[in-house]
C-alpha atoms as a PDB file:
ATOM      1  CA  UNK A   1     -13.489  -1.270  -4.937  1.00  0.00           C
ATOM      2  CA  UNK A   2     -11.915   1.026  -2.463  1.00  0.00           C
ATOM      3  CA  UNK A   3     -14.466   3.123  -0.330  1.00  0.00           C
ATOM      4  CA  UNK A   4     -13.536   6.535   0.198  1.00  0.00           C
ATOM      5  CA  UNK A   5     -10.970   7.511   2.401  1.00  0.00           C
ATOM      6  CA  UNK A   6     -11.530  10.458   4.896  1.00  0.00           C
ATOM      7  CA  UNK A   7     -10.201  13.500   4.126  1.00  0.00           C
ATOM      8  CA  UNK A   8      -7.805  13.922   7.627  1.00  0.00           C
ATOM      9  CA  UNK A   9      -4.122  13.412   7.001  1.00  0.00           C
ATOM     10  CA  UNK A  10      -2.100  10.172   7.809  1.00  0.00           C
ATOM     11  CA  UNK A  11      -0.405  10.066  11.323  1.00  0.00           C
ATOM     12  CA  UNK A  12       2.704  12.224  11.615  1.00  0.00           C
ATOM     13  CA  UNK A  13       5.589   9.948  11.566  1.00  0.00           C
ATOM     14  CA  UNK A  14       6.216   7.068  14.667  1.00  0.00           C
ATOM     15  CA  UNK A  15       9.326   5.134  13.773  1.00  0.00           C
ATOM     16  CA  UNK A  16       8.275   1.541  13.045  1.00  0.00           C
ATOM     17  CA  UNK A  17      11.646  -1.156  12.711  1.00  0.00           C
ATOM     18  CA  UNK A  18      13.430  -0.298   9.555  1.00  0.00           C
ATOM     19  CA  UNK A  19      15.081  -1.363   6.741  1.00  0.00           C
ATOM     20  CA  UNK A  20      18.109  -0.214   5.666  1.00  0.00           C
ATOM     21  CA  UNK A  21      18.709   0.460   1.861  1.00  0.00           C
ATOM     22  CA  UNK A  22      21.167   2.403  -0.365  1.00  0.00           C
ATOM     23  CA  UNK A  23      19.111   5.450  -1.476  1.00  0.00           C
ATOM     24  CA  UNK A  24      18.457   6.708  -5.378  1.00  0.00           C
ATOM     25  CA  UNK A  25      17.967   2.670  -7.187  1.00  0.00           C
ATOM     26  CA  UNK A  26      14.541   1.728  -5.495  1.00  0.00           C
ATOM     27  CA  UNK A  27      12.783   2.539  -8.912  1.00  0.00           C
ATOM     28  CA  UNK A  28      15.025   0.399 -10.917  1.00  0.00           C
ATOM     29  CA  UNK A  29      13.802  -2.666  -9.094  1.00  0.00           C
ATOM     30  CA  UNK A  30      10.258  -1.971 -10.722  1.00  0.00           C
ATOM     31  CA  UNK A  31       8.654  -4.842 -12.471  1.00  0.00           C
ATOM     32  CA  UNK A  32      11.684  -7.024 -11.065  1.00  0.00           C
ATOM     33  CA  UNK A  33      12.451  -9.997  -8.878  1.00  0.00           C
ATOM     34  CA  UNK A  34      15.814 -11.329  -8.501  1.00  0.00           C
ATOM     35  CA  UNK A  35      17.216 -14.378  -6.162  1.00  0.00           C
ATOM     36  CA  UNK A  36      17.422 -12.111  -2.874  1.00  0.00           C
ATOM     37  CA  UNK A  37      13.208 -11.474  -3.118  1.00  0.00           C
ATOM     38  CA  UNK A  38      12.836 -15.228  -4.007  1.00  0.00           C
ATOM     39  CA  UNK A  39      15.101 -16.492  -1.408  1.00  0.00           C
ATOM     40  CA  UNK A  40      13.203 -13.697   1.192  1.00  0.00           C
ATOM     41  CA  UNK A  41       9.927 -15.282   0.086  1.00  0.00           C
ATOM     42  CA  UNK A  42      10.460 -18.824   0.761  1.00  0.00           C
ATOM     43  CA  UNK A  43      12.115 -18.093   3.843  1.00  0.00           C
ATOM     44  CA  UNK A  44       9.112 -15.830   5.049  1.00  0.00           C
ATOM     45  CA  UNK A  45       6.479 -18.728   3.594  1.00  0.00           C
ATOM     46  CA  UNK A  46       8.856 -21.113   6.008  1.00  0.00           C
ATOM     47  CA  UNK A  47       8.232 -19.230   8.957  1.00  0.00           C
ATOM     48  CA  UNK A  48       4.604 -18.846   8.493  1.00  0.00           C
ATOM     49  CA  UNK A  49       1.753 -21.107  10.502  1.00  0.00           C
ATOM     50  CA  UNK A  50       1.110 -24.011   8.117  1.00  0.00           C
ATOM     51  CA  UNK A  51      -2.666 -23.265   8.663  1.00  0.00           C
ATOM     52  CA  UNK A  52      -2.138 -19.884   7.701  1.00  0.00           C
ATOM     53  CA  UNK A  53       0.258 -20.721   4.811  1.00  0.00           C
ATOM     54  CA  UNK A  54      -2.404 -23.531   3.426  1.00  0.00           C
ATOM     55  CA  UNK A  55      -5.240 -20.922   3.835  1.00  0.00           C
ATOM     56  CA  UNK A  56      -3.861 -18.089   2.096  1.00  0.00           C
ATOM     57  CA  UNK A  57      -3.660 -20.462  -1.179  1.00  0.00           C
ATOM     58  CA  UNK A  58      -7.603 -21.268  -0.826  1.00  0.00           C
ATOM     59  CA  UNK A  59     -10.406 -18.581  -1.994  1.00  0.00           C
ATOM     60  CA  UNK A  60     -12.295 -18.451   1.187  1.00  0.00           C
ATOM     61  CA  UNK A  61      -9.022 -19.073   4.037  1.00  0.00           C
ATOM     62  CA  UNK A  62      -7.231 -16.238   1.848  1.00  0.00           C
ATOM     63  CA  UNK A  63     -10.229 -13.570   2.232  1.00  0.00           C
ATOM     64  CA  UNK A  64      -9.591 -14.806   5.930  1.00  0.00           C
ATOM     65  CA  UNK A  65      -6.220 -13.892   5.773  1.00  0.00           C
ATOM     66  CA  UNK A  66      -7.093 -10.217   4.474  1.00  0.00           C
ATOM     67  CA  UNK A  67      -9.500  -9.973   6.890  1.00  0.00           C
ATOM     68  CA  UNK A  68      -7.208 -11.093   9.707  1.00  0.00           C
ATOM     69  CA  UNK A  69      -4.737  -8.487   8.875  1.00  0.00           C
ATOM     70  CA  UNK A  70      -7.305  -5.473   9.032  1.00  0.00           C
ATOM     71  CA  UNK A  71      -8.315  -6.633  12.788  1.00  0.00           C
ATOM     72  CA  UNK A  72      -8.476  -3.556  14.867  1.00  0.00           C
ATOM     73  CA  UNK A  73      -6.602  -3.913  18.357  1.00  0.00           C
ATOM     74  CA  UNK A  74      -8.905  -2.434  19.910  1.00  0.00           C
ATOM     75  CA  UNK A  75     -11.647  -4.871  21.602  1.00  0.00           C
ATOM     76  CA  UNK A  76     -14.606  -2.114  21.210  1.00  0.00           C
ATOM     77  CA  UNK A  77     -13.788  -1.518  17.664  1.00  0.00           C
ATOM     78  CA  UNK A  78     -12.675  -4.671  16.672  1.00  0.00           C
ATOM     79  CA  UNK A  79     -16.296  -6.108  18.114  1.00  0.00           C
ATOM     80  CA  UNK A  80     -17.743  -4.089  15.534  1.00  0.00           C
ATOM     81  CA  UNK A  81     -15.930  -5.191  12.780  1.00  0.00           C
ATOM     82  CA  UNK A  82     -16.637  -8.986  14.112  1.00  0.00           C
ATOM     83  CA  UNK A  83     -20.418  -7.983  14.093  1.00  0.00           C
ATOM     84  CA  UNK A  84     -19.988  -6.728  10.832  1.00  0.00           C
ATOM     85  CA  UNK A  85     -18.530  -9.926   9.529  1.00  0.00           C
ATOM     86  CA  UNK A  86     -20.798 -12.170  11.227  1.00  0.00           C
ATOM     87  CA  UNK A  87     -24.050 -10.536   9.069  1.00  0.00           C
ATOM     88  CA  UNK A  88     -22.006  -9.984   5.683  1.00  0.00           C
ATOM     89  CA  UNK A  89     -20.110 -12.558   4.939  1.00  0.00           C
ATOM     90  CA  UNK A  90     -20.898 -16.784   4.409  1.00  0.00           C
ATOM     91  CA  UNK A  91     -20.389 -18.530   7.451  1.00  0.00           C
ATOM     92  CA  UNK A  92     -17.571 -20.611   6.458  1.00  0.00           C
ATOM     93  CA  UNK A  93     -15.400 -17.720   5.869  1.00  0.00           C
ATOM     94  CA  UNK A  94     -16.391 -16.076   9.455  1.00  0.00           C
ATOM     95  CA  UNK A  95     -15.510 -19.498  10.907  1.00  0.00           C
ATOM     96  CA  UNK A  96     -12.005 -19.262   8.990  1.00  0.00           C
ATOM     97  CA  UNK A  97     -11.547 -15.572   9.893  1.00  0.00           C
ATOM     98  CA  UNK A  98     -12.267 -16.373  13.754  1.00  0.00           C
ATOM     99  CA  UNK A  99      -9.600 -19.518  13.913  1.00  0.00           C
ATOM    100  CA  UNK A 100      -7.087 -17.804  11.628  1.00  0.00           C
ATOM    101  CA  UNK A 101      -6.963 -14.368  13.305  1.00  0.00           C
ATOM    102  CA  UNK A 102      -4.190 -14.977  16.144  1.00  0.00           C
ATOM    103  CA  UNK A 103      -2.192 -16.790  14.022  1.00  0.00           C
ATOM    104  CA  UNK A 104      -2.493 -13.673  11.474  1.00  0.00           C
ATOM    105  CA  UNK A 105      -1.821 -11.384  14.037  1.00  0.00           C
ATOM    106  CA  UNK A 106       1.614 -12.709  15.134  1.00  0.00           C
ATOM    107  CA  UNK A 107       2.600 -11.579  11.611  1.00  0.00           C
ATOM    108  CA  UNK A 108       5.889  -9.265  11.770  1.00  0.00           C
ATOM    109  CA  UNK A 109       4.702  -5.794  10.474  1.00  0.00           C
ATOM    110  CA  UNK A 110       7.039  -6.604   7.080  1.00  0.00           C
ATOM    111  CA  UNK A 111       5.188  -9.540   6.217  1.00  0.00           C
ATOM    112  CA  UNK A 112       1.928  -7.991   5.727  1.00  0.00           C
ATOM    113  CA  UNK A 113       1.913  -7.303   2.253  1.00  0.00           C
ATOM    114  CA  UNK A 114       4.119 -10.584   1.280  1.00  0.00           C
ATOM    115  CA  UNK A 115       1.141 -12.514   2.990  1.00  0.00           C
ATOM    116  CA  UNK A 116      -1.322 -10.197   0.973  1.00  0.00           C
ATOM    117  CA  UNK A 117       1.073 -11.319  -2.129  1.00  0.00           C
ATOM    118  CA  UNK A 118       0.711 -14.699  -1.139  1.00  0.00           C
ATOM    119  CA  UNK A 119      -3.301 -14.559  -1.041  1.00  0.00           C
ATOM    120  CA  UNK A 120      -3.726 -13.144  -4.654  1.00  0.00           C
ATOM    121  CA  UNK A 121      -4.142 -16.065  -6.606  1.00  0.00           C
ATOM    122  CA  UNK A 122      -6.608 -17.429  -4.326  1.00  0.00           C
ATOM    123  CA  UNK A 123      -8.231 -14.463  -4.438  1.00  0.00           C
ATOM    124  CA  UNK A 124      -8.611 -14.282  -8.180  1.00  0.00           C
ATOM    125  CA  UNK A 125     -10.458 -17.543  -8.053  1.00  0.00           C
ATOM    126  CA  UNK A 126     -13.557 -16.070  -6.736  1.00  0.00           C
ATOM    127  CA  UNK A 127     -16.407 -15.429  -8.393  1.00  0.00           C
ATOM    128  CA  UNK A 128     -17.947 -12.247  -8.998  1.00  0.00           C
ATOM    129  CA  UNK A 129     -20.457 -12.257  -6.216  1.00  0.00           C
ATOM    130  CA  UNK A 130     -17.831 -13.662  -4.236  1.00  0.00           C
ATOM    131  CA  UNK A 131     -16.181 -11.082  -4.959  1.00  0.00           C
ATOM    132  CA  UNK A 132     -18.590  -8.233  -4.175  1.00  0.00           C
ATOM    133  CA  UNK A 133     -19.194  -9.699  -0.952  1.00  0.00           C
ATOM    134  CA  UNK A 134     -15.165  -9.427  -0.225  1.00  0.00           C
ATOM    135  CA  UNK A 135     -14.657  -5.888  -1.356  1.00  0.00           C
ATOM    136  CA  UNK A 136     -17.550  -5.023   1.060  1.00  0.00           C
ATOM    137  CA  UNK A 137     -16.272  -6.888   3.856  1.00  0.00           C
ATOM    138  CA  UNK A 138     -12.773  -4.982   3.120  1.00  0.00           C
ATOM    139  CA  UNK A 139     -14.695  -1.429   2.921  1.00  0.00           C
ATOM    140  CA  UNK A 140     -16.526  -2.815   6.148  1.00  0.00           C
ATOM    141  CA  UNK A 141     -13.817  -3.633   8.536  1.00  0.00           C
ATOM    142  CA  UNK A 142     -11.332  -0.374   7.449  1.00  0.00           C
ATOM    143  CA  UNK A 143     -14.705   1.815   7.818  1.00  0.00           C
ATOM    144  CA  UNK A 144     -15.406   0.197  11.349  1.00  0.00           C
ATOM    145  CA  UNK A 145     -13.234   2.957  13.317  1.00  0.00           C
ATOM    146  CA  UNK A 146     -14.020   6.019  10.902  1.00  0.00           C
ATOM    147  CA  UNK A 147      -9.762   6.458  10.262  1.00  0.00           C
ATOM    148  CA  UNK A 148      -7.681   4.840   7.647  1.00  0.00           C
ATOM    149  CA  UNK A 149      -3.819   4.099   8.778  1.00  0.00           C
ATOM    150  CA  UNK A 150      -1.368   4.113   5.954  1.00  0.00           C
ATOM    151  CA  UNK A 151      -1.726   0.422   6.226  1.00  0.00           C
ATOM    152  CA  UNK A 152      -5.450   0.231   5.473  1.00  0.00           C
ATOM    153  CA  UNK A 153      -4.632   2.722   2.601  1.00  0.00           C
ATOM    154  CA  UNK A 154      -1.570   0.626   1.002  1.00  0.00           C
ATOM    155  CA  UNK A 155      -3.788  -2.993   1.418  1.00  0.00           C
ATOM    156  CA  UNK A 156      -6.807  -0.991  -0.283  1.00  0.00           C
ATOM    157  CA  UNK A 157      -4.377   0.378  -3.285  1.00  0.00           C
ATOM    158  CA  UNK A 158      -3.147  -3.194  -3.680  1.00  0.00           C
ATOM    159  CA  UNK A 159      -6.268  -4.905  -3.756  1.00  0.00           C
ATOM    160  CA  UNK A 160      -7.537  -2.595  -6.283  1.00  0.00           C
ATOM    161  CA  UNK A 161      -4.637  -3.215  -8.890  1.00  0.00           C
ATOM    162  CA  UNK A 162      -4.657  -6.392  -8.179  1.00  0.00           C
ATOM    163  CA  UNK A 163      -7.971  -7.836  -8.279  1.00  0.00           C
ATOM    164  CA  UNK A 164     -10.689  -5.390  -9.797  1.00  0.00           C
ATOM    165  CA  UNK A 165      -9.338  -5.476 -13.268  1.00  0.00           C
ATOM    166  CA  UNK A 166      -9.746  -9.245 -13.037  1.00  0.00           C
ATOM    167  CA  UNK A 167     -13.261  -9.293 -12.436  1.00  0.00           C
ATOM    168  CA  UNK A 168     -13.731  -5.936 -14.070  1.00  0.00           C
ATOM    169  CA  UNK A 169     -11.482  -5.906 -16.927  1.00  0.00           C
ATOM    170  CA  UNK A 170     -11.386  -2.070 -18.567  1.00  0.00           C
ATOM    171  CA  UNK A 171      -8.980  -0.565 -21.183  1.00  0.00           C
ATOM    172  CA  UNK A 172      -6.137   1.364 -19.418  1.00  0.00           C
ATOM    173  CA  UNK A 173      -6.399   5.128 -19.006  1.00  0.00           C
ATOM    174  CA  UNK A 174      -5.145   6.767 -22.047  1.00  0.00           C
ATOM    175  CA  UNK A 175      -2.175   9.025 -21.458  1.00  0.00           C
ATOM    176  CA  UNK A 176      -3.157  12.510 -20.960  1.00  0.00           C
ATOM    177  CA  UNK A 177      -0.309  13.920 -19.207  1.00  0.00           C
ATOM    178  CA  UNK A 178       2.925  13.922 -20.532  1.00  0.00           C
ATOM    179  CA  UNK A 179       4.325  16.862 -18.567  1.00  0.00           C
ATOM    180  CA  UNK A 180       5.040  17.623 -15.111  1.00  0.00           C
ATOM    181  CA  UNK A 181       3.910  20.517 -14.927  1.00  0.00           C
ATOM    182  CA  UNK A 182       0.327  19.405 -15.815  1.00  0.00           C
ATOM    183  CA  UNK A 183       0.011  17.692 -12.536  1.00  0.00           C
ATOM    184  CA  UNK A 184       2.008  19.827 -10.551  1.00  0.00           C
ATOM    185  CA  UNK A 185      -0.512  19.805  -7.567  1.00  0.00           C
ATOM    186  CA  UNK A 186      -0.667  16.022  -7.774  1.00  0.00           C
ATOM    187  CA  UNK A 187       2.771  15.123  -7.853  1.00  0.00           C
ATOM    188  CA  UNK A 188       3.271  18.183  -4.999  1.00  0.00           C
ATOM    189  CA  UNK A 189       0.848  16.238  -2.810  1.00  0.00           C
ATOM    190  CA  UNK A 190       2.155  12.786  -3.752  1.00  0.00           C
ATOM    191  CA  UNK A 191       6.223  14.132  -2.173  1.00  0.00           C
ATOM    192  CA  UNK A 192       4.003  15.782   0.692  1.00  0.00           C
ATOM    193  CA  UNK A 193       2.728  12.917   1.953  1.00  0.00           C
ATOM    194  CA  UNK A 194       5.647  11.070   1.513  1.00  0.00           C
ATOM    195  CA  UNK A 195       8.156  13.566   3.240  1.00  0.00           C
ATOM    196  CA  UNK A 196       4.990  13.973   6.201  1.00  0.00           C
ATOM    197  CA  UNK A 197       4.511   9.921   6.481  1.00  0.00           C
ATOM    198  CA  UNK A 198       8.523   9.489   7.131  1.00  0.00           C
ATOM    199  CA  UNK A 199       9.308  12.778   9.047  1.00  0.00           C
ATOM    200  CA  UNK A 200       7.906  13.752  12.060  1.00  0.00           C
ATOM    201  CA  UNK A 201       9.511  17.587  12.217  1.00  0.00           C
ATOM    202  CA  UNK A 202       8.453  19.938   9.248  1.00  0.00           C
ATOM    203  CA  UNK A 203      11.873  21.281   8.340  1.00  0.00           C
ATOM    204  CA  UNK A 204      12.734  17.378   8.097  1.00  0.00           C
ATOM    205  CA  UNK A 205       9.917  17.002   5.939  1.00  0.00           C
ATOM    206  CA  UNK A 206      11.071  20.032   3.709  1.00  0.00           C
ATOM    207  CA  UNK A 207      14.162  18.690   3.305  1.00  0.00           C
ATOM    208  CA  UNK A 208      12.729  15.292   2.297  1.00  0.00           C
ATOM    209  CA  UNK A 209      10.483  16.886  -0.072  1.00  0.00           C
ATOM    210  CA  UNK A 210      13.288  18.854  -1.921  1.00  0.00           C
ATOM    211  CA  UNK A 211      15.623  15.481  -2.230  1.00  0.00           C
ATOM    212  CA  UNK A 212      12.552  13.822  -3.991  1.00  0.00           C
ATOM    213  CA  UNK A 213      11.415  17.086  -5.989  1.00  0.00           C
ATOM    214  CA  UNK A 214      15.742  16.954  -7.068  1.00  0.00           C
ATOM    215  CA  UNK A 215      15.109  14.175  -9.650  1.00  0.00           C
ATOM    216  CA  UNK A 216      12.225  15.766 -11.491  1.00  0.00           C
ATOM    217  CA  UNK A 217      14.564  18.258 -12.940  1.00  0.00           C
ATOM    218  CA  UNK A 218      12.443  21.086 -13.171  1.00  0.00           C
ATOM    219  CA  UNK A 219      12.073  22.938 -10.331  1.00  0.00           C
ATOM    220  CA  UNK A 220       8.467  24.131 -11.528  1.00  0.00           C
ATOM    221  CA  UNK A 221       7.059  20.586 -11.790  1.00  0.00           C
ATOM    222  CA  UNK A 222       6.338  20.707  -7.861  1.00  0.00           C
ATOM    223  CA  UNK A 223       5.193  23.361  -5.915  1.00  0.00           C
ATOM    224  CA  UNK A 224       6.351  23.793  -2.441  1.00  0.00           C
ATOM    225  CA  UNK A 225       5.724  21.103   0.703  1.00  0.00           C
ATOM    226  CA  UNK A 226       2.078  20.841   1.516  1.00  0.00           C
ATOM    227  CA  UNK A 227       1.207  21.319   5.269  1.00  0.00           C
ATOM    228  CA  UNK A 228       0.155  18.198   6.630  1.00  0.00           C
ATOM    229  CA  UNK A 229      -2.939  19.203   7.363  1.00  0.00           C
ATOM    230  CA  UNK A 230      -3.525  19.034   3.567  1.00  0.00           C
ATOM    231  CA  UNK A 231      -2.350  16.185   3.126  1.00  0.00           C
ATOM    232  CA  UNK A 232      -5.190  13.899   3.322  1.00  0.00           C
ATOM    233  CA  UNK A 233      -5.107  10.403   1.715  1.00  0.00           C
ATOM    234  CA  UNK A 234      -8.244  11.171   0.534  1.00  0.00           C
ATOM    235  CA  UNK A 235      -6.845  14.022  -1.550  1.00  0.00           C
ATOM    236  CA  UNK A 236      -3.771  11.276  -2.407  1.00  0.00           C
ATOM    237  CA  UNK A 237      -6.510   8.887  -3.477  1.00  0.00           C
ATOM    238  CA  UNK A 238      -7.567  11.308  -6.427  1.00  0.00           C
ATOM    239  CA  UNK A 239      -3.965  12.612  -7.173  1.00  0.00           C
ATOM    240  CA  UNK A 240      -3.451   8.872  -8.068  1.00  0.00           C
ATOM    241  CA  UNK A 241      -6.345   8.402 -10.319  1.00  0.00           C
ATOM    242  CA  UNK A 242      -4.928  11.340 -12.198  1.00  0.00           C
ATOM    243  CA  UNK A 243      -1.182  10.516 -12.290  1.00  0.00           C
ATOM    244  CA  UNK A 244      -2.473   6.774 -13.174  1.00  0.00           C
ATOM    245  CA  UNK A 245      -3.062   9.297 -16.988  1.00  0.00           C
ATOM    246  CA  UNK A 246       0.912  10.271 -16.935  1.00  0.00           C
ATOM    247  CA  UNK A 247       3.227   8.680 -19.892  1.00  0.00           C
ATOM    248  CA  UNK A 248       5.512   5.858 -18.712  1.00  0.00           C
ATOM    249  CA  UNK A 249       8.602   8.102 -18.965  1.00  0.00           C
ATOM    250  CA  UNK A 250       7.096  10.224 -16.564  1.00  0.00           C
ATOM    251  CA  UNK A 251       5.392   7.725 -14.146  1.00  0.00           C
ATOM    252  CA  UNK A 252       9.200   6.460 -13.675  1.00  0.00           C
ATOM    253  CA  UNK A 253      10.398  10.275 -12.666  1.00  0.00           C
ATOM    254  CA  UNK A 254       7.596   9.932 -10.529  1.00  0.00           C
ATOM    255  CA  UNK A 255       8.923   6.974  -8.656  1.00  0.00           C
ATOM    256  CA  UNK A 256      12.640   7.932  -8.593  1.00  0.00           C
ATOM    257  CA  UNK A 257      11.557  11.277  -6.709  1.00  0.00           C
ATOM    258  CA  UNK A 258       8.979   9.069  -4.121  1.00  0.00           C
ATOM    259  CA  UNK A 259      12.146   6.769  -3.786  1.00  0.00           C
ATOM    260  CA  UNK A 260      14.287  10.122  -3.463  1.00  0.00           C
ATOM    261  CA  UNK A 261      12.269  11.227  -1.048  1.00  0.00           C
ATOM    262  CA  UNK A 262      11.448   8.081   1.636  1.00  0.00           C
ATOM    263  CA  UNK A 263      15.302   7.313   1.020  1.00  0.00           C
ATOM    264  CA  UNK A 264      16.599  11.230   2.142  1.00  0.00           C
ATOM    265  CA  UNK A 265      17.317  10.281   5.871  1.00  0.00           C
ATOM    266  CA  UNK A 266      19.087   6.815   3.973  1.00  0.00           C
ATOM    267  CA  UNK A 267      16.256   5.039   5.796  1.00  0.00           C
ATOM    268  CA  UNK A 268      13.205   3.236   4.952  1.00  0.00           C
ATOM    269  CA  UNK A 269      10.648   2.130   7.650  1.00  0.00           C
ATOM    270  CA  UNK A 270       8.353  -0.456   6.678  1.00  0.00           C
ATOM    271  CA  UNK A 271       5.478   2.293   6.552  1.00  0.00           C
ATOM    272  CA  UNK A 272       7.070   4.201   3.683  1.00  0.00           C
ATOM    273  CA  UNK A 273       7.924   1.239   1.692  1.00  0.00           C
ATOM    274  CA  UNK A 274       4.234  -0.105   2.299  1.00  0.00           C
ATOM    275  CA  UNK A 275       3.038   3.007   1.127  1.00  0.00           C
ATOM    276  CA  UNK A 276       5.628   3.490  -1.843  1.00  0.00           C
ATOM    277  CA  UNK A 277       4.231  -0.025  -2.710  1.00  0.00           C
ATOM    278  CA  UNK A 278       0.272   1.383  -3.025  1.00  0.00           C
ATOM    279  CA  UNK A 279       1.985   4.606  -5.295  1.00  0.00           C
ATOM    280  CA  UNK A 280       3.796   2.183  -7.503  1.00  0.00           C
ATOM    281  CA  UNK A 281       1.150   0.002  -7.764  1.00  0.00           C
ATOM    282  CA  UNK A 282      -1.271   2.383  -8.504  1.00  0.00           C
ATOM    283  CA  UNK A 283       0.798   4.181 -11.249  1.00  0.00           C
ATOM    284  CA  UNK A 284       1.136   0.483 -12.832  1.00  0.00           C
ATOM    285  CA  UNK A 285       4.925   0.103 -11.777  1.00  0.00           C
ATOM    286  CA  UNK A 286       4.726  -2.818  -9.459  1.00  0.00           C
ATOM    287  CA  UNK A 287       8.026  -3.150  -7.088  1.00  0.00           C
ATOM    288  CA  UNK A 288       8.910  -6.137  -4.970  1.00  0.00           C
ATOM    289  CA  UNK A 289       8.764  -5.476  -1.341  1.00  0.00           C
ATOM    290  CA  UNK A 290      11.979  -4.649   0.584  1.00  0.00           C
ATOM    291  CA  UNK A 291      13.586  -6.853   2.194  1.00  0.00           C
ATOM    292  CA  UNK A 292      15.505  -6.401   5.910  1.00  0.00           C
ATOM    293  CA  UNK A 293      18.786  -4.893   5.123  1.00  0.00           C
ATOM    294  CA  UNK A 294      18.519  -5.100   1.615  1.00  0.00           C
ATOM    295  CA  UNK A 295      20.637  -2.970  -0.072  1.00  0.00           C
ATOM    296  CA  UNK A 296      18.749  -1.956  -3.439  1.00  0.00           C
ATOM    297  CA  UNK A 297      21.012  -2.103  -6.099  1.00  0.00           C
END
């Protein structure tokens, strides 16, 4: 499903708008939704354009949606992506992507994944070929500038939990790792990125790292911060596949010290709880999104 990142590291940090949260509980929300998230999602459903509300619950206006949302700015690169759709995908859905785009580009940078949420079902009532022709599209339009943002990254992660064991059921990895210290480069690179992604200064990011490398509770589990040069989320793309092997017990350390770490500065921009959102996902501990001021309790 997900083509192959590059190997350069994600942009240092710019601060997007934030969300505030209480630090140290993000990984007890995991495979919960309470009355704040369902409240959140009807109000952000209420706010949406009813054409791109009603499309995002259809199979082709919801691959419209997707494709919407990975619309490059930029009018050179976003012509090729355009071209790209034109030849690859039926004509109906190019028609939908073209009227639907504006409207999905007045999203607010939170809603992204809850509209990505919202397109799911709709998405799981393609058919296989269907399919195929979507995940290429996808691969398509993120390849179209040779760089993946964080976003691009996350929305990939997502539609690979999501959707490819649908149409391509497989048994779940067996556990081969139920220590630490067995994937002590992996889980290294996975508080690298996440200490790089949210701080822009290295001794920030060091100081990140060691509040998220704190709830592991063995110092030797993680090696020291990665530079960010090595930090590529390529590299983070195989670290997954590997930690997706880890016990449960130790998948949920893994999440308390990513939470430990995006939380250290007792901030959370949308960027890091995107990208926490692809890690959890991808270690089979799905979170609800964040919501503005939330405190996570």
């Amino acid at each position: 499903m997900v083509a192959a990142p590059p190997a350069g590291p994600p942009s240092p940090a710019v601060r997007p708008p934030s969300i505030e949260i209480h630090p140290g509980r993000i990984a007890e929300t995991v495979g919960t939704l309470d009355e704040a998230h369902l409240a959140h999602a009807v109000s952000f459903l209420g706010q949406l354009p009813p054409t791109v509300r009603d499309a995002a619950r259809d199979p082709a206006g919801a691959c419209a949606v997707v494709f919407g949302l990975l619309l490059d700015r930029d009018p050179t690169v976003r012509r090729t992506q355009m071209d790209a759709l034109r030849s690859g995908v039926d004509v109906a859905v190019y028609a939908e992507t073209v009227k639907l785009s504006p409207a999905v580009e007045q999203c607010p940078t939170e809603g992204r994944l809850p509209l990505v949420d919202l397109a799911l079902p709709a998405l799981h009532r393609l058919s296989e070929p269907q399919h195929r022709v979507f995940r290429a599209a996808v691969e398509s339009l993120i390849g179209a500038d040779a760089k993946l943002s964080l976003f691009e990254f996350t929305l990939q992660r997502v539609l690979l939990r999501h959707l490819e064991p649908h149409f391509h059921p497989v048994p779940p990895p067996a556990v081969a790792y139920g220590s630490l210290r067995a994937v002590s480069r992996q889980a290294s690179l996975l508080l690298s990125i996440l200490a790089h992604a949210g701080q822009a200064q290295p001794e920030r990011a060091a100081q990140a790292f060691a509040a998220g490398a704190g709830p592991l509770g063995d110092t030797r589990a993680v090696a020291s911060l990665l530079p960010f040069e090595q930090c590529g989320l390529a590299d983070l793309d195989r670290a997954l596949a590997d930690l997706a092997k880890a016990s449960p017990a130790m998948k949920r350390k893994l999440i308390e010290a990513c939470a430990a770490t995006i939380a250290f500065d007792r901030r959370v921009t949308i960027q890091e709880g995107e990208l926490l959102r692809a890690i959890s996902d991808s270690l089979d501990c799905p979170m609800p999104p964040f919501l503005p001021g939330q405190a996570v309790a």
